[in-house]
Protein backbone atom coordinates (compact mmCIF):
# COMPACT_ATOMS: atom_id res chain seq x y z
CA UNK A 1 0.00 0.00 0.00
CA UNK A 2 2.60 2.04 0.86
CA UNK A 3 4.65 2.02 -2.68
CA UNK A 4 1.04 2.70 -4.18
CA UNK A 5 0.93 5.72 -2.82
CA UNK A 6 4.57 6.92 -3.33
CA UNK A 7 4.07 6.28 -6.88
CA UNK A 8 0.49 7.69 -6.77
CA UNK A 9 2.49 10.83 -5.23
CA UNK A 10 5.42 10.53 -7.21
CA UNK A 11 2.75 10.47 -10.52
CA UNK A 12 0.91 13.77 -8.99
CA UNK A 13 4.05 15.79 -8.59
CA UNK A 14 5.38 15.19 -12.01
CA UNK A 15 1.69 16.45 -13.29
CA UNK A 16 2.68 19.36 -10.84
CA UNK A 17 5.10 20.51 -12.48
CA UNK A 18 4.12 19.88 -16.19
CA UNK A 19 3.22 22.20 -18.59
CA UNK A 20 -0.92 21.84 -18.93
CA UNK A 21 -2.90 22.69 -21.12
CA UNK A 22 -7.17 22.20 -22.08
CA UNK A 23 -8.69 22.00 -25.52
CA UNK A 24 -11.48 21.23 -28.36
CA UNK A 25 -11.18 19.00 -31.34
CA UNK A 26 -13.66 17.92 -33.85
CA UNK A 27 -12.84 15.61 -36.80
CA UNK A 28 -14.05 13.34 -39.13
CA UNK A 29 -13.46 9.40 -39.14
CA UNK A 30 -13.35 6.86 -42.71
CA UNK A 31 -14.68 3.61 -41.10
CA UNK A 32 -15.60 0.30 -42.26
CA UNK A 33 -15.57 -3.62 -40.48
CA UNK A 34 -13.71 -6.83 -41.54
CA UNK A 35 -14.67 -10.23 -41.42
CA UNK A 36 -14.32 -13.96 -42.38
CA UNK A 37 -17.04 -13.96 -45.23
CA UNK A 38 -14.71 -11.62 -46.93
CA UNK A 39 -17.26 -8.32 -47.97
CA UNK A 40 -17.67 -7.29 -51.09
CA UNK A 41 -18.42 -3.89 -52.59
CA UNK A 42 -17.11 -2.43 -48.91
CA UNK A 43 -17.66 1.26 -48.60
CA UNK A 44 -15.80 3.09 -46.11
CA UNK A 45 -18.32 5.58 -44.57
CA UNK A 46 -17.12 9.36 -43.45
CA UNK A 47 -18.76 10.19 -40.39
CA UNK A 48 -17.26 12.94 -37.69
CA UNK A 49 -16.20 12.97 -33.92
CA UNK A 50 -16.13 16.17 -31.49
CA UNK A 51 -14.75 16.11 -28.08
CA UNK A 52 -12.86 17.85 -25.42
CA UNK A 53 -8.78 17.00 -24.32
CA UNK A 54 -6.27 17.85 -21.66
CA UNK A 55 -2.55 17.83 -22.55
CA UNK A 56 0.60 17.51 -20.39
CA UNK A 57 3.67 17.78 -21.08
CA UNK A 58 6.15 15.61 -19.29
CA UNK A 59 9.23 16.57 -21.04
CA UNK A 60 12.08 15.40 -22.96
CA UNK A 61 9.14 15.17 -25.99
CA UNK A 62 6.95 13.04 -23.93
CA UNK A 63 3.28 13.93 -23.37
CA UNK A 64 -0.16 12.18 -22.76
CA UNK A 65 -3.49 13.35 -23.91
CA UNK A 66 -6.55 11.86 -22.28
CA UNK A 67 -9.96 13.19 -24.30
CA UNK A 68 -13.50 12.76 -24.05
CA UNK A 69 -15.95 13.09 -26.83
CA UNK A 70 -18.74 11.66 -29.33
CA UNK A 71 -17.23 9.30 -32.00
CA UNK A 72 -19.35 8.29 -34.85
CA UNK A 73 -18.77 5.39 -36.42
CA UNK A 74 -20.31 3.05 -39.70
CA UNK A 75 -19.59 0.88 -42.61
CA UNK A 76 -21.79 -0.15 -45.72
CA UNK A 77 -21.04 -3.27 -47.30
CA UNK A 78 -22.30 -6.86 -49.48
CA UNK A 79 -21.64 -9.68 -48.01
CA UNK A 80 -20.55 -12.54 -50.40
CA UNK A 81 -22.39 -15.29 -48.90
CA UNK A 82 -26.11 -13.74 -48.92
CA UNK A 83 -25.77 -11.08 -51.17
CA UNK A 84 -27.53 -8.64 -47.97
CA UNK A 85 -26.67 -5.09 -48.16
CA UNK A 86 -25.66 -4.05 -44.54
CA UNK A 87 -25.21 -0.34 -43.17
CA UNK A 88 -24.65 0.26 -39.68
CA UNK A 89 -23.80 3.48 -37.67
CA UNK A 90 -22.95 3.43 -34.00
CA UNK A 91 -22.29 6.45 -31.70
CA UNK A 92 -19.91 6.13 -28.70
CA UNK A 93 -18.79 8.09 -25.70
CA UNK A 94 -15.63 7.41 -25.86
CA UNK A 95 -12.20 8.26 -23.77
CA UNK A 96 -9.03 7.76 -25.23
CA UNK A 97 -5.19 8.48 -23.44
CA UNK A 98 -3.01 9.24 -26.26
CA UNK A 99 0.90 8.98 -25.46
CA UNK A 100 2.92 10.97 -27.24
CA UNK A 101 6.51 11.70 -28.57
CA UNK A 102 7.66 14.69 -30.57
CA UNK A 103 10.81 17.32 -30.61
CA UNK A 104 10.00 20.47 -29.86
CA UNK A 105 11.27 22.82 -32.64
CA UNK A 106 10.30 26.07 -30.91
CA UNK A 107 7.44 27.52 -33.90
CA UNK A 108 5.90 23.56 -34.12
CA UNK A 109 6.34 20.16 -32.62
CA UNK A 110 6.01 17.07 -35.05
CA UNK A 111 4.91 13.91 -33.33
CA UNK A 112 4.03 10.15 -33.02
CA UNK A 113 1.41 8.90 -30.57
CA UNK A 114 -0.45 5.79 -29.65
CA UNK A 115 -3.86 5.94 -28.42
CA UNK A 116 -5.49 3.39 -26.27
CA UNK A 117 -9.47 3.86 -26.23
CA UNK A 118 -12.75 3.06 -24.66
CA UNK A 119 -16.57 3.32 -25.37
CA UNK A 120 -20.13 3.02 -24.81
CA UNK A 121 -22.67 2.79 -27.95
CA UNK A 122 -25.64 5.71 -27.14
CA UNK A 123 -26.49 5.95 -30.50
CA UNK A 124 -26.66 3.48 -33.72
CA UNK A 125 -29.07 2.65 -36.52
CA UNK A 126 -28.54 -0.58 -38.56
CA UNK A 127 -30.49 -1.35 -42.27
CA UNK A 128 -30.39 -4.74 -44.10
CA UNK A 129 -31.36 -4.83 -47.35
CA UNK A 130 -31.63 -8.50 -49.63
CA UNK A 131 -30.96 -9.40 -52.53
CA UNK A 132 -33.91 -8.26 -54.07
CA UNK A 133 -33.54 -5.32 -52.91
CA UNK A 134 -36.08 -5.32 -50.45
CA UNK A 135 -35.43 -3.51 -46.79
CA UNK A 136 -36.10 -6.31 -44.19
CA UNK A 137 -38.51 -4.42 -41.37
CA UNK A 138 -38.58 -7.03 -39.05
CA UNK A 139 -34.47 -7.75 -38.88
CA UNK A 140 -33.74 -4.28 -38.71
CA UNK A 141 -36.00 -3.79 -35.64
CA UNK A 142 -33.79 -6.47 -34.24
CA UNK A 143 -30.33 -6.11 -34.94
CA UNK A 144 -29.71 -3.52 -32.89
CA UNK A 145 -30.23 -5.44 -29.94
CA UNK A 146 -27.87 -8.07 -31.17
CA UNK A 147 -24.77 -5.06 -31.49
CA UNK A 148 -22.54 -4.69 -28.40
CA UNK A 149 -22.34 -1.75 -26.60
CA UNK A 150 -19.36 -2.03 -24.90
CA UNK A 151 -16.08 -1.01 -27.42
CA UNK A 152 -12.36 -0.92 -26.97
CA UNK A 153 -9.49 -0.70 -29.26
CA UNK A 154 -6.42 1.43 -30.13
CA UNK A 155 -4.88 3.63 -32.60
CA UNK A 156 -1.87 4.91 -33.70
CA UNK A 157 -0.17 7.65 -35.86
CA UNK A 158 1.34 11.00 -36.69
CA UNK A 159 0.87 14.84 -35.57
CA UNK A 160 1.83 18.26 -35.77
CA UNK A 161 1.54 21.01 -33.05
CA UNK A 162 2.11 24.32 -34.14
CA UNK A 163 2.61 27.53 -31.80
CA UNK A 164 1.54 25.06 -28.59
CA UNK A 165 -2.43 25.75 -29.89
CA UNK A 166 -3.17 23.97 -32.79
CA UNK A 167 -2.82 20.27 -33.42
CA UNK A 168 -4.00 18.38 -36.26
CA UNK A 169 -3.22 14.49 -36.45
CA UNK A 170 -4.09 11.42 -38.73
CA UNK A 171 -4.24 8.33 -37.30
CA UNK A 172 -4.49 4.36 -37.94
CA UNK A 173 -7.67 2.90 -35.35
CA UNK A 174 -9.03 -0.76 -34.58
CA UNK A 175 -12.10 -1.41 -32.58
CA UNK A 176 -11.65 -5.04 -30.86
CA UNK A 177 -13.53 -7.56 -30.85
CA UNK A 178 -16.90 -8.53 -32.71
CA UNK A 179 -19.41 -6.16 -33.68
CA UNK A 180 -22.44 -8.11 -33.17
CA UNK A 181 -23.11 -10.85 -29.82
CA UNK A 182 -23.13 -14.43 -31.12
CA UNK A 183 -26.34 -15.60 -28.50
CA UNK A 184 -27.94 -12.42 -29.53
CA UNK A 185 -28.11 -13.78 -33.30
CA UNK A 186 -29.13 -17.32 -32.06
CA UNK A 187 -32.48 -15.81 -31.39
CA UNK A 188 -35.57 -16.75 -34.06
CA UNK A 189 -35.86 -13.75 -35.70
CA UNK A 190 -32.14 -13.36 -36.64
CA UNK A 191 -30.93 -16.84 -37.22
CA UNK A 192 -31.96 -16.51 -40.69
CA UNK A 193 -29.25 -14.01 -41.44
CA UNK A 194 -26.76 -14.91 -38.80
CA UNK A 195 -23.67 -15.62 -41.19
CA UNK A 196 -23.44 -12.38 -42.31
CA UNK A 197 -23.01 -10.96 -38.44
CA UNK A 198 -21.61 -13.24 -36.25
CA UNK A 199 -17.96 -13.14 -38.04
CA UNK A 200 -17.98 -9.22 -38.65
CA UNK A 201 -15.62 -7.70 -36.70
CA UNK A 202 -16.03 -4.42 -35.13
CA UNK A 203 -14.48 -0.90 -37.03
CA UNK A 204 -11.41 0.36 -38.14
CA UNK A 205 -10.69 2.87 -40.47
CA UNK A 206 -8.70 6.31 -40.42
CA UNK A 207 -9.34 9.49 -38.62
CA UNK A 208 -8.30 12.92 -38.94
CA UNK A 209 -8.27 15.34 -36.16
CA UNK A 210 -7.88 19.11 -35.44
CA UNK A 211 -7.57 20.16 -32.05
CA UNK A 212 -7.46 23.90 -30.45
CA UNK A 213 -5.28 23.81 -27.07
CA UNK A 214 -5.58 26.79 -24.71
């Protein structure tokens, strides 16, 4: 107990003495899911996240960037085995600690980061579509309570700081995990079209951010 808390205070004092700073950011997010069945005609879908931050500077180029915001998320696809046109959109509150690493050349700072990340679904809206181009009422009013709420994943990429306000990044994310719950499709009204969810895996894509620090 007692080396928790030396760290604990050890961990308070350096974020003391950093340099700290609060922000906005708002950006928008290319998303799409993988899977075994392989989709076909896979659109990435642009979709947007807004949020707040807090920086701090640790020095020697190190800093870590928790943020909180809304992150919108989709992907529109075939799959190859039914031939069902899926879209689905999911909203999550989502935190995120992003480490980071960058010189600091005085007018900007170029950096690297990872970002570990976190999320609840509050939002969503899911269509399927056959063959014959027919929109399936009943499954749609269903799948959403198949989709799991609960998301985690990580990213990673590049940024640039520029007079200690203004960031703007682009970064690499995976979401964890499966999209949809496996007993949630065994139920009667979606084990008709249960191979084309229970393999999808959950979103990844590329996101661009621009942040204000102040």
């Amino acid at each position: 107990m007692k080396k928790i808390l030396v760290i604990a205070a050890l961990f308070a004092s350096v974020m003391a003495a950093s340099a700290q700073q609060f922000g906005v950011k708002g950006g928008l997010t290319l998303s799409t899911v993988g899977g075994s069945d392989n989709p076909k005609e896979n659109k990435d879908v642009i979709l947007y996240e807004a949020g707040v931050l807090y920086k701090a500077d640790l020095g020697g180029g190190f800093a870590i960037q928790p943020a909180l915001g809304y992150q919108l998320k989709g992907a529109k696809f075939t799959q190859n085995s039914t031939q069902n046109t899926v879209e689905t959109k999911t909203g999550y509150v989502e935190l995120s600690v992003g480490a980071q690493w960058g010189p600091d050349l005085v007018a900007f700072r170029p950096y690297v980061f990872v970002e570990p990340f976190i999320g609840y679904a509050v939002s969503g809206k899911e269509s399927l579509t056959n063959r014959a181009g027919t929109t399936v009422e009943k499954i749609n009013a269903a799948i959403p309570e198949a989709k799991n709420k609960l998301e985690f994943g990580a990213g990673a990429g590049l940024g640039l700081e520029v007079t200690r306000h203004i960031q703007v990044s682009c970064q690499v994310f995976q979401n964890f995990g499966k999209l949809y719950k496996e007993d949630r499709l065994n139920k009667d009204d979606l084990k008709g079209i249960k191979s084309s969810y229970v393999d999808l895996k959950s979103y990844q894509g590329v996101k661009v951010t621009l942040a204000v620090l102040f």
